[in-house]
Every structure is written in structure tokens, then in C-alpha cells.
C-alpha atoms as a PDB file:
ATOM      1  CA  UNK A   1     142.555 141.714 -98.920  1.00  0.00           C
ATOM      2  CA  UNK A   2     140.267 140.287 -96.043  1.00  0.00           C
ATOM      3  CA  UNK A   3     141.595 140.880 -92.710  1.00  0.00           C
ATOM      4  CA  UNK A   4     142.758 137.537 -90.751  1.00  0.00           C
ATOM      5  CA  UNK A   5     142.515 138.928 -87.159  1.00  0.00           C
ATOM      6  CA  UNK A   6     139.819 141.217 -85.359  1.00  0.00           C
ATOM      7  CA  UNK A   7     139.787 143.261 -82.582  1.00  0.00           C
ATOM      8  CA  UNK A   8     136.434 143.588 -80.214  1.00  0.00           C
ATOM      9  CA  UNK A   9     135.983 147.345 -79.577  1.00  0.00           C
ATOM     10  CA  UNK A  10     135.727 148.307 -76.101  1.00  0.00           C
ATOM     11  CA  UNK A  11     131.784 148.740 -75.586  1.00  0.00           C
ATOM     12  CA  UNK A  12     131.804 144.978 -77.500  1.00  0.00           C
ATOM     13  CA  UNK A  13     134.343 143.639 -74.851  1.00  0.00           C
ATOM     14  CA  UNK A  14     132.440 145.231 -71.973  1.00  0.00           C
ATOM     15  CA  UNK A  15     128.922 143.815 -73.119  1.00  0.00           C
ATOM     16  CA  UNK A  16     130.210 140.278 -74.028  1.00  0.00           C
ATOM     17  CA  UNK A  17     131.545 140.639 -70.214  1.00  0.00           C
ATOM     18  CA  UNK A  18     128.468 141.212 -68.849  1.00  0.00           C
ATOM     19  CA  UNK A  19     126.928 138.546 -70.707  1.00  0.00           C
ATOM     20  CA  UNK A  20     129.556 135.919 -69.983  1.00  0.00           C
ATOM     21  CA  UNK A  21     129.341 136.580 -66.099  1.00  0.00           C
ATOM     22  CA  UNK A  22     125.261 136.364 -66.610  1.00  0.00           C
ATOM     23  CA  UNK A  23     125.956 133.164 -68.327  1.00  0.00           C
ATOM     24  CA  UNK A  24     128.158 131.698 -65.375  1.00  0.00           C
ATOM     25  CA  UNK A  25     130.414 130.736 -67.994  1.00  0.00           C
ATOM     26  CA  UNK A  26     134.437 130.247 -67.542  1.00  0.00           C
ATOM     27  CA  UNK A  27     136.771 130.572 -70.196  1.00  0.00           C
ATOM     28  CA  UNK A  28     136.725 126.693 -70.389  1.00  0.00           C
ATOM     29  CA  UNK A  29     133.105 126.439 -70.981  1.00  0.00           C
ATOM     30  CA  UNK A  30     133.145 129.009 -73.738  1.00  0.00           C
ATOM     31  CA  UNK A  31     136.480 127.472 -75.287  1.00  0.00           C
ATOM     32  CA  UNK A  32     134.540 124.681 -75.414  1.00  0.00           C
ATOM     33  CA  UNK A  33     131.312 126.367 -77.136  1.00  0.00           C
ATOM     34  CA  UNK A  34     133.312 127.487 -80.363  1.00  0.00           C
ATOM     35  CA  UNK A  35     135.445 124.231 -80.189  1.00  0.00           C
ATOM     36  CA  UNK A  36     138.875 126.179 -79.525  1.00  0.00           C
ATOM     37  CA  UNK A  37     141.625 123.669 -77.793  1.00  0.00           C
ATOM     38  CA  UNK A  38     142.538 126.059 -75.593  1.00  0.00           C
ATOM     39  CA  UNK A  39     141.575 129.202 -74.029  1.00  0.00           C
ATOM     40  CA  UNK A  40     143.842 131.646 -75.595  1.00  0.00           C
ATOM     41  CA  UNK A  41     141.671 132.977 -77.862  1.00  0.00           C
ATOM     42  CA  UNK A  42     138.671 133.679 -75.804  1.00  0.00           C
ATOM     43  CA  UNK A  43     141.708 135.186 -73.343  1.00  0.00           C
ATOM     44  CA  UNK A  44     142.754 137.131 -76.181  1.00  0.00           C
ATOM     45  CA  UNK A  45     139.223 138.756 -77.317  1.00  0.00           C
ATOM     46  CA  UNK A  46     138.674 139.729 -73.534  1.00  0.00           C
ATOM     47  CA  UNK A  47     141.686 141.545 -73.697  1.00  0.00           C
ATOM     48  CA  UNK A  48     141.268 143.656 -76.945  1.00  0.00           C
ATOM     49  CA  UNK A  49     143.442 141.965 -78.593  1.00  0.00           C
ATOM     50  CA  UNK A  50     143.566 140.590 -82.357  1.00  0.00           C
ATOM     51  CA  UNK A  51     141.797 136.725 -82.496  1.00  0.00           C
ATOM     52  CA  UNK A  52     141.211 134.903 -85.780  1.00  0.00           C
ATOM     53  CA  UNK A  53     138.532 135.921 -87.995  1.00  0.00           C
ATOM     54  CA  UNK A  54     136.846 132.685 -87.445  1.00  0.00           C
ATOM     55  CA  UNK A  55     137.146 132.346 -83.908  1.00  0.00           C
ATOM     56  CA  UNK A  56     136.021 136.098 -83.532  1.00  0.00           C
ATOM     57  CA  UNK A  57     132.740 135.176 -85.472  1.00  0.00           C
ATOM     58  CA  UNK A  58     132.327 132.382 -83.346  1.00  0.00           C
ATOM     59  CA  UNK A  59     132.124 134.070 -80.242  1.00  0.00           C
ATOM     60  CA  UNK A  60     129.873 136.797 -81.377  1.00  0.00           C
ATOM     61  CA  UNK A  61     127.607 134.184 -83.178  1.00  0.00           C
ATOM     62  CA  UNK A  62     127.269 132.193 -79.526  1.00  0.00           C
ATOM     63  CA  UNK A  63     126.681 135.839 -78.161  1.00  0.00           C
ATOM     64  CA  UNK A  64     123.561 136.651 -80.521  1.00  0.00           C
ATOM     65  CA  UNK A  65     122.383 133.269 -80.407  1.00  0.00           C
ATOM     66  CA  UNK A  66     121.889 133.440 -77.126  1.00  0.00           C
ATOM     67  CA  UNK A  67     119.924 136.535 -77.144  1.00  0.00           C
ATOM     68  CA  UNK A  68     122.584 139.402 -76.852  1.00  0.00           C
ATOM     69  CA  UNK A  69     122.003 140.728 -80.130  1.00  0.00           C
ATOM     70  CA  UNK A  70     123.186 143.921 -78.660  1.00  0.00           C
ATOM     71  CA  UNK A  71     126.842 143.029 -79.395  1.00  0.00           C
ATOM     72  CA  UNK A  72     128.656 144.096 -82.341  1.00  0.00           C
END
């Protein structure tokens, strides 16, 4: 059965940190980048805790696409 929640590991959380602060980004702005309606998701992956599969792909996707393709 596929999973319907992931967790971002620790070294994930700490480089998508890095990258959001580089970005100048609030949680608003990246809410708004994967189209979420509010910002308890991107709350919740910060945090370590489970988010949606989709919304968890999301967030990684806007990561790499913007040329952090360290983040796993």
C-alpha cells in the first residue's frame, strides 16, 4: 500500500531551511507556490512532521526546480 503522508528527514528539513531563508520566502509565499490554502502544511514539513504525499512532492519539486537539487 502507498504511503499517504511523508516525513522530511532532518538533514532534508535543515537544507530546505537554508534554502527558504536564501529565497526570502515566508510561509505565505511558499503556501502560495504549491497552491496550499493555508500554511499548515508547509508548517508541518518544517517541523518533521507527516504532510500529504502530494503536498510533500510539491515542496521538494519547487526546491529542485529552483536549483537545490541537493534535497532529498
Amino acid at each position: 500500500m502507498v504511503k499517504r503522508s511523508l516525513q522530511a528527514s532532518l538533514t532534508g528539513i535543515q537544507e530546505a531551511k537554508r534554502a527558504f531563508v536564501r529565497k526570502g520566502w515566508t510561509q505565505d509565499n511558499l503556501s502560495a507556490e504549491v497552491n496550499l490554502k493555508t500554511r499548515q502544511p508547509i508548517w508541518r514539513f518544517f517541523s518533521g512532521r507527516l504532510v500529504e504525499h502530494h503536498t510533500f512532492i510539491e515542496i521538494c519539486l519547487l526546491w529542485i526546480g529552483n536549483g537545490n537539487s541537493s534535497i532529498s
